[in-house]
PDB file of N, CA and C in Angstrom:
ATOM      1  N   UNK A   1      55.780  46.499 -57.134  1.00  0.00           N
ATOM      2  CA  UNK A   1      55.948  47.869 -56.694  1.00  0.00           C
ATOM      3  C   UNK A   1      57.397  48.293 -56.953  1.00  0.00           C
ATOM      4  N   UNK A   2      57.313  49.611 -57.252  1.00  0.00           N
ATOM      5  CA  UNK A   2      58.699  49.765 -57.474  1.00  0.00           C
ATOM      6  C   UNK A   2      59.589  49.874 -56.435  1.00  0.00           C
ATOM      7  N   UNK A   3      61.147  49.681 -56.853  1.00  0.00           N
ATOM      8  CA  UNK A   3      62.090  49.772 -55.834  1.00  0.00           C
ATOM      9  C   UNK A   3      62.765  50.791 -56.073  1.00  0.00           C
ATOM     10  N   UNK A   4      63.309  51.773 -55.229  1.00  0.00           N
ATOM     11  CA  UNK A   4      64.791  52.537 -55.278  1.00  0.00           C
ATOM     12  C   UNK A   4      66.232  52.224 -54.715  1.00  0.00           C
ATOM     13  N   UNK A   5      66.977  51.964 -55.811  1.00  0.00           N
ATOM     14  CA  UNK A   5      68.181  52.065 -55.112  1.00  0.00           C
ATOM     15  C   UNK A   5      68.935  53.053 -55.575  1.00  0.00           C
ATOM     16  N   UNK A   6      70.491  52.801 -54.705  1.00  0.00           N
ATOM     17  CA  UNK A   6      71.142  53.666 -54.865  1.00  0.00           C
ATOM     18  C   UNK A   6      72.494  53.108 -56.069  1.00  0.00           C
ATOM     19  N   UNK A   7      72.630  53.739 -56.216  1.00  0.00           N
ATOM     20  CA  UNK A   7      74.202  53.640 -57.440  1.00  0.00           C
ATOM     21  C   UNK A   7      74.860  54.883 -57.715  1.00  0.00           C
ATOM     22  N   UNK A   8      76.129  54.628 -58.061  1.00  0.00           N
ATOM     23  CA  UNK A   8      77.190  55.614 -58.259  1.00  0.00           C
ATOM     24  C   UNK A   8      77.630  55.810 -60.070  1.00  0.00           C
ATOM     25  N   UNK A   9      77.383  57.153 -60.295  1.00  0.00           N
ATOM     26  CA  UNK A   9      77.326  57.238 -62.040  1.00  0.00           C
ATOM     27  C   UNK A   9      78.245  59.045 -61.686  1.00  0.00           C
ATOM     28  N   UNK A  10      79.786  58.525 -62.784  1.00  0.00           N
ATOM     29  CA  UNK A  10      80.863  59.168 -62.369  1.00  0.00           C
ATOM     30  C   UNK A  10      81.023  59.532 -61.014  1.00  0.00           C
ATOM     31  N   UNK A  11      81.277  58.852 -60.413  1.00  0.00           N
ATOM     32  CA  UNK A  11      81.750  59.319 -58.650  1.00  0.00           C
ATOM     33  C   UNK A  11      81.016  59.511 -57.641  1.00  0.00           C
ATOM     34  N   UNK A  12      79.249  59.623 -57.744  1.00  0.00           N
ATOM     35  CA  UNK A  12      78.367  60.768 -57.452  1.00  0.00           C
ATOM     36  C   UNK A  12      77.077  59.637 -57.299  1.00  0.00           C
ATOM     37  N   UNK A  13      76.451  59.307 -56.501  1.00  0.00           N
ATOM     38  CA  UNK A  13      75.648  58.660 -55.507  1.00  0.00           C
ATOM     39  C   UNK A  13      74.639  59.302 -56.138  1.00  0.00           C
ATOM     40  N   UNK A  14      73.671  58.618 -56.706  1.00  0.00           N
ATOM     41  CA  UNK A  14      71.902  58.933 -57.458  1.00  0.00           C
ATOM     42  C   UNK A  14      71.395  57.807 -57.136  1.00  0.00           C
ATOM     43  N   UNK A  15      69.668  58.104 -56.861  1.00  0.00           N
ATOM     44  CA  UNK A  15      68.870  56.944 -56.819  1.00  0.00           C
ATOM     45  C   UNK A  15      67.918  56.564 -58.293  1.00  0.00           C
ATOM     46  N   UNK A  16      68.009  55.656 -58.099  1.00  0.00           N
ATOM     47  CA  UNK A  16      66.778  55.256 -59.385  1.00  0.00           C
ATOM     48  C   UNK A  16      65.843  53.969 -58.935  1.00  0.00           C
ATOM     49  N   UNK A  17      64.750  54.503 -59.469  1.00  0.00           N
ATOM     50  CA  UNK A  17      63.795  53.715 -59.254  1.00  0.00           C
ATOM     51  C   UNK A  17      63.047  52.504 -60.217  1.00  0.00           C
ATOM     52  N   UNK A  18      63.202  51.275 -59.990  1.00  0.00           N
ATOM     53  CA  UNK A  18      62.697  50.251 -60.880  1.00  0.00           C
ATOM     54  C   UNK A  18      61.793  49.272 -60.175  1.00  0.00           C
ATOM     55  N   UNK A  19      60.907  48.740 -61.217  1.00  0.00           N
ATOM     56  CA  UNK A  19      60.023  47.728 -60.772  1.00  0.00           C
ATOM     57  C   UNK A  19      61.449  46.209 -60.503  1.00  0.00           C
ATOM     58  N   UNK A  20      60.642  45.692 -59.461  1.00  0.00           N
ATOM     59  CA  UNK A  20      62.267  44.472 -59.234  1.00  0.00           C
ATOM     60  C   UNK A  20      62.776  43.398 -60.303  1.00  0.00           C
ATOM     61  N   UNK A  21      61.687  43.370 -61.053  1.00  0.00           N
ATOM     62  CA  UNK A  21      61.430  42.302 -62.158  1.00  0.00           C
ATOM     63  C   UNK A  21      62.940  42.945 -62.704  1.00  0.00           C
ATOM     64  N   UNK A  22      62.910  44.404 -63.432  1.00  0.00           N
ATOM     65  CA  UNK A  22      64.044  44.722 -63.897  1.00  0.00           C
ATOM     66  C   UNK A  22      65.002  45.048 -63.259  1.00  0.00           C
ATOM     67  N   UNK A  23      65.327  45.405 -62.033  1.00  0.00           N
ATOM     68  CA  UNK A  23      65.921  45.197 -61.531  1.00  0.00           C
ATOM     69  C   UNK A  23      67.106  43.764 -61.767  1.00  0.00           C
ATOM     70  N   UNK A  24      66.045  42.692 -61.418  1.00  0.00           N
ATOM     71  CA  UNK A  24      66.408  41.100 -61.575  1.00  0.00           C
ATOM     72  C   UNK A  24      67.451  41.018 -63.044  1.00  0.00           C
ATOM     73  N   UNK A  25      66.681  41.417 -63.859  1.00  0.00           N
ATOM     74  CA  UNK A  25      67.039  41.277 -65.378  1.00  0.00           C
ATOM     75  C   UNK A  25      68.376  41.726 -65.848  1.00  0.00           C
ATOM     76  N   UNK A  26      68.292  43.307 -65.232  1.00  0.00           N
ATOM     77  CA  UNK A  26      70.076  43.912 -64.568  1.00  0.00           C
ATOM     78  C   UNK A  26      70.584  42.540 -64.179  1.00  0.00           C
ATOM     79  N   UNK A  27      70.706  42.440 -63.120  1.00  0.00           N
ATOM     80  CA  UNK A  27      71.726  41.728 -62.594  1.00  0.00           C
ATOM     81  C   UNK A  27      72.287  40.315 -63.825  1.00  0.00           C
ATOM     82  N   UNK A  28      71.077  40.041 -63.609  1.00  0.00           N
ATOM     83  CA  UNK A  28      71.451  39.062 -65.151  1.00  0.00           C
ATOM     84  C   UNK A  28      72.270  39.241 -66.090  1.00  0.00           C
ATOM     85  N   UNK A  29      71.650  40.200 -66.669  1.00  0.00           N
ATOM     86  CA  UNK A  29      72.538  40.602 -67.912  1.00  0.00           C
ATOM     87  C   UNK A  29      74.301  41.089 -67.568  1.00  0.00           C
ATOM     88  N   UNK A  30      74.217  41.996 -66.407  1.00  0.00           N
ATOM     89  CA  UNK A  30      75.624  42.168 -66.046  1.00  0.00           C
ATOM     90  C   UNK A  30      76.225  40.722 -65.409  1.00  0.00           C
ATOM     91  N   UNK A  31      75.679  39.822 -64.988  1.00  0.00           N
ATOM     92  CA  UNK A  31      76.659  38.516 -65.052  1.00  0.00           C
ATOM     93  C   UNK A  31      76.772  37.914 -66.074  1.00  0.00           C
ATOM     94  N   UNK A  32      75.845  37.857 -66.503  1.00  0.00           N
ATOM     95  CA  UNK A  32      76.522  37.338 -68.342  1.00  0.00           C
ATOM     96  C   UNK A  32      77.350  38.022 -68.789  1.00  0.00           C
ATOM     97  N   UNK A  33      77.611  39.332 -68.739  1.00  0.00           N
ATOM     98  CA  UNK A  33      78.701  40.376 -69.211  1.00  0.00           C
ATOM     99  C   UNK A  33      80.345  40.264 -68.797  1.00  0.00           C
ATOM    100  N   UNK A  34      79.877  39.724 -67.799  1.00  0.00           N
ATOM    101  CA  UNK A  34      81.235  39.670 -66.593  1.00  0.00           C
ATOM    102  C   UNK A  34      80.828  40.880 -65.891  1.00  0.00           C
ATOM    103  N   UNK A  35      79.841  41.833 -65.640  1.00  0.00           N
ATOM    104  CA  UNK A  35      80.520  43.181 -65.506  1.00  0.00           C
ATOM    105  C   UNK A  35      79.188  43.392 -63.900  1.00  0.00           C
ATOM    106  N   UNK A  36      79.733  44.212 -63.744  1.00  0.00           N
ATOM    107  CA  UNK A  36      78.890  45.169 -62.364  1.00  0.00           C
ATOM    108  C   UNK A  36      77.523  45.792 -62.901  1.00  0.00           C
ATOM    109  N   UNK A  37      76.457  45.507 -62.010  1.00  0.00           N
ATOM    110  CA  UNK A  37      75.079  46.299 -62.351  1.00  0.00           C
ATOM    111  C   UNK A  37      75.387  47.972 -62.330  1.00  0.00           C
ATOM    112  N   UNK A  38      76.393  48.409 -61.502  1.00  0.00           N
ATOM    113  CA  UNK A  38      76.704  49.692 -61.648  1.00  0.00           C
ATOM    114  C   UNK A  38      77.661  50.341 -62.361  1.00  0.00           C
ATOM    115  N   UNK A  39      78.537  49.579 -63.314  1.00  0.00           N
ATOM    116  CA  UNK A  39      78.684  49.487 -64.633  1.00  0.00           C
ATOM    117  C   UNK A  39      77.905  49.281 -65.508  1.00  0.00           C
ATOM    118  N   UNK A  40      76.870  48.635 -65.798  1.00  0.00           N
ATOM    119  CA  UNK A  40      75.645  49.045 -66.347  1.00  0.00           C
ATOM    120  C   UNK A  40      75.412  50.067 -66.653  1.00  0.00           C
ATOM    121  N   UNK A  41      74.655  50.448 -65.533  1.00  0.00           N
ATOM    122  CA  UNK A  41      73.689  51.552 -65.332  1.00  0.00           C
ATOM    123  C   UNK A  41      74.597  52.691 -65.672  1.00  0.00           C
ATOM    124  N   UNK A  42      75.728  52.900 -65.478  1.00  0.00           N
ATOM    125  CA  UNK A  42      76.625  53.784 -65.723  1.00  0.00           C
ATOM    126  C   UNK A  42      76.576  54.253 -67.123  1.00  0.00           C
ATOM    127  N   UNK A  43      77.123  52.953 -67.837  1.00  0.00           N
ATOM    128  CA  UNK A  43      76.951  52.646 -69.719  1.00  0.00           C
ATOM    129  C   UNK A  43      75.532  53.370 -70.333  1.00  0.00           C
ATOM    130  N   UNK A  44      74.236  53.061 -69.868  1.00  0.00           N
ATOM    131  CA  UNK A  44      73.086  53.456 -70.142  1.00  0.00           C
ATOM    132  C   UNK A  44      73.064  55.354 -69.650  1.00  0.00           C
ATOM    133  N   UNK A  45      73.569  55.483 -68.744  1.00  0.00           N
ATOM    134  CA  UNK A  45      73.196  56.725 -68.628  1.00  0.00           C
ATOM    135  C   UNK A  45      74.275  57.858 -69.666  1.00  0.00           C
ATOM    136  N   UNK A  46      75.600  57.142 -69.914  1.00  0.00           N
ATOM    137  CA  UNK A  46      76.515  57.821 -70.764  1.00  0.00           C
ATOM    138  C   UNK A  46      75.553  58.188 -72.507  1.00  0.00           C
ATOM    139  N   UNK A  47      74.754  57.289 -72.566  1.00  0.00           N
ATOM    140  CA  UNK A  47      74.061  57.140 -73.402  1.00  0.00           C
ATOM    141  C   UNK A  47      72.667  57.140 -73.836  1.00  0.00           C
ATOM    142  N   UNK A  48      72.017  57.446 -72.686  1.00  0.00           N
ATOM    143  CA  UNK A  48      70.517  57.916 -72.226  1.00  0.00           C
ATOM    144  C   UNK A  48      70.271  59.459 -72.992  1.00  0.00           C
ATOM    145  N   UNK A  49      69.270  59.615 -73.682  1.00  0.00           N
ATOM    146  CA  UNK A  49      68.644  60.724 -73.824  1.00  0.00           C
ATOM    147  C   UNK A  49      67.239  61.529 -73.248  1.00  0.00           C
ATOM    148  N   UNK A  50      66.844  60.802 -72.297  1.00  0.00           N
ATOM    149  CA  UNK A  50      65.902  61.368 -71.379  1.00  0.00           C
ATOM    150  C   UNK A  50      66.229  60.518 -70.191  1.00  0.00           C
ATOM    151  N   UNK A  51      64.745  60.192 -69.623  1.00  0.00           N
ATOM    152  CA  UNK A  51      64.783  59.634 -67.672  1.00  0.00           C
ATOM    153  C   UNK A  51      65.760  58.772 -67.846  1.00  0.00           C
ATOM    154  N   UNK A  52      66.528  58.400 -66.858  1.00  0.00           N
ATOM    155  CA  UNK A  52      67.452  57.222 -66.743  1.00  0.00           C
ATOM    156  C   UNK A  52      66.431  55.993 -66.173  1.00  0.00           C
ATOM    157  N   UNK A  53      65.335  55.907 -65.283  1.00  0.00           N
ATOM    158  CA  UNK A  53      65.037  54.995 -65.357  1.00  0.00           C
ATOM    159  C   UNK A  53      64.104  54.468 -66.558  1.00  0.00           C
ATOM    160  N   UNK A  54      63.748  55.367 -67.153  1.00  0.00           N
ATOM    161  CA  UNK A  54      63.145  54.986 -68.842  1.00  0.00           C
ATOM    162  C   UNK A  54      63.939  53.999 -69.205  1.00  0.00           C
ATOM    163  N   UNK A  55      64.928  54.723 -69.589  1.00  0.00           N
ATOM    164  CA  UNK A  55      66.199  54.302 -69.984  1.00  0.00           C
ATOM    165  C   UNK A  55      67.076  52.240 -69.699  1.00  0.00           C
ATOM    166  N   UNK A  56      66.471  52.490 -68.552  1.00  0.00           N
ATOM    167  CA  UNK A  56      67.117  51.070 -67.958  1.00  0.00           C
ATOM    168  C   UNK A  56      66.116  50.279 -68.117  1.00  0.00           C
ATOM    169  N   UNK A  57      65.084  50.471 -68.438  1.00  0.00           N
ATOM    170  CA  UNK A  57      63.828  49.118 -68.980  1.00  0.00           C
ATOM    171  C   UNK A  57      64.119  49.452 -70.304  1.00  0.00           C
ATOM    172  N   UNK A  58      64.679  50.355 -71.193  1.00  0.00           N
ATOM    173  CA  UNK A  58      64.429  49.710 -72.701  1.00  0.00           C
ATOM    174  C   UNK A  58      65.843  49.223 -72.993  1.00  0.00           C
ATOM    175  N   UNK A  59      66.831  49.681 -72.308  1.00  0.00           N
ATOM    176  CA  UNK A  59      68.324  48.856 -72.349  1.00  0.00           C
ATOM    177  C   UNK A  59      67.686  47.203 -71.826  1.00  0.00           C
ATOM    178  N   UNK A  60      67.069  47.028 -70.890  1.00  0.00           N
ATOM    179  CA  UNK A  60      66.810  45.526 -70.476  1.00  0.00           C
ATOM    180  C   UNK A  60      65.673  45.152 -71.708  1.00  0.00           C
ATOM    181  N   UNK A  61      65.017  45.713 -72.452  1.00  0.00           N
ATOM    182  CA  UNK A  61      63.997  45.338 -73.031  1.00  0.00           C
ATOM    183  C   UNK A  61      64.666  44.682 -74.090  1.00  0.00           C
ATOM    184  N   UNK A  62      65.493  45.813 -74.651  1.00  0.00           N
ATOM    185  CA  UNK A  62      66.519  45.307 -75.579  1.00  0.00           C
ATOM    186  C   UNK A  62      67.729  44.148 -75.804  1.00  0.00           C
ATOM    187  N   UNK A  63      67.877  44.227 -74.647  1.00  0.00           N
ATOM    188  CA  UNK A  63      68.934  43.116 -74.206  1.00  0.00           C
ATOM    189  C   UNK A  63      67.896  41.675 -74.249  1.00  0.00           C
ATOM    190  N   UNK A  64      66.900  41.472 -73.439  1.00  0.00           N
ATOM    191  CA  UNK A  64      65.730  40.355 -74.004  1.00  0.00           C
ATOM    192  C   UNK A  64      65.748  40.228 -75.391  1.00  0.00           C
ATOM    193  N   UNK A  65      65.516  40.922 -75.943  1.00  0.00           N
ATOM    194  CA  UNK A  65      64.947  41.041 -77.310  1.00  0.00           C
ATOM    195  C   UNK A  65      66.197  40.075 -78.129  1.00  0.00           C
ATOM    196  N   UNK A  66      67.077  40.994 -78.118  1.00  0.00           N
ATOM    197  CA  UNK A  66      68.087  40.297 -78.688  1.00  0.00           C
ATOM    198  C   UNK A  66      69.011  39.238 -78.566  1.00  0.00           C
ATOM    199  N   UNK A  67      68.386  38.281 -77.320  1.00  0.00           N
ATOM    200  CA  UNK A  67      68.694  37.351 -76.884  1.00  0.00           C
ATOM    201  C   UNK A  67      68.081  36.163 -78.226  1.00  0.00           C
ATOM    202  N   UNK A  68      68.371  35.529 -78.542  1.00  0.00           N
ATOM    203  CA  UNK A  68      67.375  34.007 -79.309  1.00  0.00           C
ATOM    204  C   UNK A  68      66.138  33.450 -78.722  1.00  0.00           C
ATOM    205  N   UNK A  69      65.345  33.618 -79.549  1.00  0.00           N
ATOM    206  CA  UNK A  69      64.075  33.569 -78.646  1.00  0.00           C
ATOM    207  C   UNK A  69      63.184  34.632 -78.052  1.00  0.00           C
ATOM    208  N   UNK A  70      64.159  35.710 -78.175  1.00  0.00           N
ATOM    209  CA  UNK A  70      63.872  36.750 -77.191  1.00  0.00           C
ATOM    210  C   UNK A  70      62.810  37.632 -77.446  1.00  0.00           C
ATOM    211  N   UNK A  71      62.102  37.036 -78.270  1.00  0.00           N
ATOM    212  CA  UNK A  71      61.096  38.288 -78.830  1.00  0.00           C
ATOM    213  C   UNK A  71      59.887  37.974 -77.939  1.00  0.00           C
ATOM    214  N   UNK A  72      59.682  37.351 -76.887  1.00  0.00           N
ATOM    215  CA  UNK A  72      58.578  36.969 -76.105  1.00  0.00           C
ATOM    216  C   UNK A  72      57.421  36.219 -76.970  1.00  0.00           C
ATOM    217  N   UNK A  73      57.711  35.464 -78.246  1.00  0.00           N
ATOM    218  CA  UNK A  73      56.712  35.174 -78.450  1.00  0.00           C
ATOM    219  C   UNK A  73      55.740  35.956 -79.662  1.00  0.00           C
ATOM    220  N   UNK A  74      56.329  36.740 -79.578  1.00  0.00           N
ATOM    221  CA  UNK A  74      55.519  37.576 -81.096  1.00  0.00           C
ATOM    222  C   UNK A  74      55.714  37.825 -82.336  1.00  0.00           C
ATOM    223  N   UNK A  75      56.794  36.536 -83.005  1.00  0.00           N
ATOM    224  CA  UNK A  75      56.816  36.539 -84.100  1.00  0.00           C
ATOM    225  C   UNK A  75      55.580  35.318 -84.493  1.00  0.00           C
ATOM    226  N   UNK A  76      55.451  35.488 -85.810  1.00  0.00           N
ATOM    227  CA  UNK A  76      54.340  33.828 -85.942  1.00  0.00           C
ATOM    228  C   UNK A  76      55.016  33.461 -86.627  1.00  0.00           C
TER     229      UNK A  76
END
């Protein structure tokens, strides 16, 4: 089920809503980064062209992807 939280994108308190799985995947990826999930989300929305939470499953989709391995399985 999805979750909402809250985060700050330029100065200014918005909620967004994600299933937790990605959620999880955030956090991940911003510790591998060194960096803050709300630095993240920040980065994606500077650069988002529609929903922001669209947006934050295909930034995480992508970030999988391009990991080694990361294609889940669907190359042969």
């Amino acid at each position: 089920m999805p979750k909402k939280r809250s985060v700050i994108i330029a100065g200014h308190p918005t909620s967004v809503t994600l299933e937790p799985e990605f959620w999880d995947a955030l956090k991940e990826i911003a510790a591998a980064r060194g960096t803050a999930v709300n630095a993240l989300v920040e980065q994606v929305d500077r650069e988002r062209t529609g929903n922001l939470s669209s947006a934050l499953r295909v930034f995480v989709l992508n970030a999988v992807r391009a990991r080694p391995g990361g294609d889940g399985g669907l190359s042969s």
